[in-house]
Protein backbone atom coordinates (compact mmCIF):
# COMPACT_ATOMS: atom_id res chain seq x y z
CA UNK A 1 -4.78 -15.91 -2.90
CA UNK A 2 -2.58 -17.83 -1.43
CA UNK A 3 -0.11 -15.09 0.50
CA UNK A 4 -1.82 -11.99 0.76
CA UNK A 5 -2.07 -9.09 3.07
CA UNK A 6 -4.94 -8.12 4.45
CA UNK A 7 -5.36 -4.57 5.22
CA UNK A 8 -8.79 -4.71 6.78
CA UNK A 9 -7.53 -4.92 10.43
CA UNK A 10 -5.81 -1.70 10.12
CA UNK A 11 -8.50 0.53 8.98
CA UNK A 12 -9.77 2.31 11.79
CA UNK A 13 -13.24 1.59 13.22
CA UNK A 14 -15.83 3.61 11.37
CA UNK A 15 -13.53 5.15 8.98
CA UNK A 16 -13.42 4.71 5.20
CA UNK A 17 -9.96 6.42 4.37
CA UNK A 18 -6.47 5.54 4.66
CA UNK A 19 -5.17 8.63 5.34
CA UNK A 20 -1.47 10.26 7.08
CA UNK A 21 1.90 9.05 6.61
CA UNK A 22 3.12 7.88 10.08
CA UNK A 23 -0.29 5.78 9.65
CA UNK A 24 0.82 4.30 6.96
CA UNK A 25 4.41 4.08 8.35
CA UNK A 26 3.01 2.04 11.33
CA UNK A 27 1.15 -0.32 9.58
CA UNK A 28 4.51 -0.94 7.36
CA UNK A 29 5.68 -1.77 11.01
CA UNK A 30 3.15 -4.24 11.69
CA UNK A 31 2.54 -6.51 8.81
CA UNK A 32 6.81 -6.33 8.75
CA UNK A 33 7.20 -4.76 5.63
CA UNK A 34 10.91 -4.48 5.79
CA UNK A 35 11.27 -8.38 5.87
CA UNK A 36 8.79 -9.13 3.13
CA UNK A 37 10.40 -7.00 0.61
CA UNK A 38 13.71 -8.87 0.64
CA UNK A 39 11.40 -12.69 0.25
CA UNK A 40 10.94 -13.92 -2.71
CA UNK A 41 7.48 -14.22 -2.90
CA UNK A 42 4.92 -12.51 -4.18
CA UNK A 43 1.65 -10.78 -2.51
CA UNK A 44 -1.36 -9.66 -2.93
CA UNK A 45 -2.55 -6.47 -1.08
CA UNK A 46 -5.98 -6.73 0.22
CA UNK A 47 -7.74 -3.78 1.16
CA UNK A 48 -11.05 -3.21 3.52
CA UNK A 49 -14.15 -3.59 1.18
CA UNK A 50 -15.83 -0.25 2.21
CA UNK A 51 -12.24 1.74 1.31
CA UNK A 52 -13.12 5.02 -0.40
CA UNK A 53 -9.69 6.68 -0.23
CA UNK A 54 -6.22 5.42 0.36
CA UNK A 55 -4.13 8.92 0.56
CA UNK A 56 -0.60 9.90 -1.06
CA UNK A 57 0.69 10.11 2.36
CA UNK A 58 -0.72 6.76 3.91
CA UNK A 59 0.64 4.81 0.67
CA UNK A 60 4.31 6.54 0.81
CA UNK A 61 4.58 5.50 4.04
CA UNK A 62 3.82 2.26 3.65
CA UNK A 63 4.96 1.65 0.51
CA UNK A 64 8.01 4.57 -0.25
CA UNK A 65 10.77 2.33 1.37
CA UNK A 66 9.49 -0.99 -1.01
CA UNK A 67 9.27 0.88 -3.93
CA UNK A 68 12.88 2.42 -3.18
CA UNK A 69 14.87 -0.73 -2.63
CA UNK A 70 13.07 -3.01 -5.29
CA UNK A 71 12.18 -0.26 -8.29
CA UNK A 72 8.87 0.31 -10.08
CA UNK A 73 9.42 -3.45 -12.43
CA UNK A 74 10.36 -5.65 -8.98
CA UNK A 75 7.77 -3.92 -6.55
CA UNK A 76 4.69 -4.01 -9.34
CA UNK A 77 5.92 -7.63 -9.68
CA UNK A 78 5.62 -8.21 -6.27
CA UNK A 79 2.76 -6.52 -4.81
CA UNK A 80 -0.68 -7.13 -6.38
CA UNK A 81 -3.43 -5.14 -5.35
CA UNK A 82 -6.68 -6.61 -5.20
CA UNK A 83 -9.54 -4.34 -5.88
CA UNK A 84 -12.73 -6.42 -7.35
CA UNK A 85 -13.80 -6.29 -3.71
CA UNK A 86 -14.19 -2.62 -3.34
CA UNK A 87 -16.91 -0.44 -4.19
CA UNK A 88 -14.70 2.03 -5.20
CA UNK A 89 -12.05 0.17 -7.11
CA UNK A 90 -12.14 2.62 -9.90
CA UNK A 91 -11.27 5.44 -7.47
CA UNK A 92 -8.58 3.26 -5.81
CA UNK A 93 -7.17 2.10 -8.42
CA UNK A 94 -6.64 5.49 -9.07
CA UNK A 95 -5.42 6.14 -5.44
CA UNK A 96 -2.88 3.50 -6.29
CA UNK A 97 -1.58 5.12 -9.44
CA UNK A 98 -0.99 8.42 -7.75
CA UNK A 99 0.38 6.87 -4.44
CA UNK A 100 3.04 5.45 -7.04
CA UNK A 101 3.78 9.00 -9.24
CA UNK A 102 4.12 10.64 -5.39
CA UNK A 103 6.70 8.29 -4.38
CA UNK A 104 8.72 8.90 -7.44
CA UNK A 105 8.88 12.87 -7.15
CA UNK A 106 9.04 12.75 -3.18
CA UNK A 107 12.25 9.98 -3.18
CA UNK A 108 14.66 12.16 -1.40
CA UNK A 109 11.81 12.51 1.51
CA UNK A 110 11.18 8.80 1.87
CA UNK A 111 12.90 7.64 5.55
């Protein structure tokens, strides 16, 4: 995994959830979201091994603005998300799948 992002360092200490847009909004800030959509290289998202929820919220903010300026084809393209890690990788995975659905019927709230 040659150019991933590691999510680890941004789960707060003792917690297992991923939880509240402007979280997930700050984190976008950090790992410079903004400029790594418009590269042409591809990612995978790692997330913290003892993950047990990554919210609608949390995922829409990190994620609404990518999935608005590349589309559902380019951003799934893009952005792998690496789950054999995680305990809960079913759970995630569905986490994922319904971070992706809310983005698409929230568009017009995604700043």
């Amino acid at each position: 995994m040659k150019n991933k992002i590691d999510l680890t360092k941004y789960l707060k200490k003792g917690s297992v959830i991923f939880s509240g847009r402007d979280s997930g909004k700050e984190v976008r800030k950090k790992i410079k979201l903004d400029i790594i959509d418009n590269d042409e290289i591809k990612y995978t998202i790692i997330f913290p091994d003892n993950l047990e929820l990554l919210s609608n919220s949390f995922f829409l903010g990190l994620f609404g603005k990518s999935y608005l300026s590349l589309g559902l084809q380019k951003f799934n393209e893009k952005y792998l998300f690496y789950l054999d890690n995680l305990e809960y990788k079913d759970s995630i995975q569905t986490d994922i799948d319904d971070g992706i659905s809310y983005i698409t019927t929230n568009i017009n709230s995604i700043d």
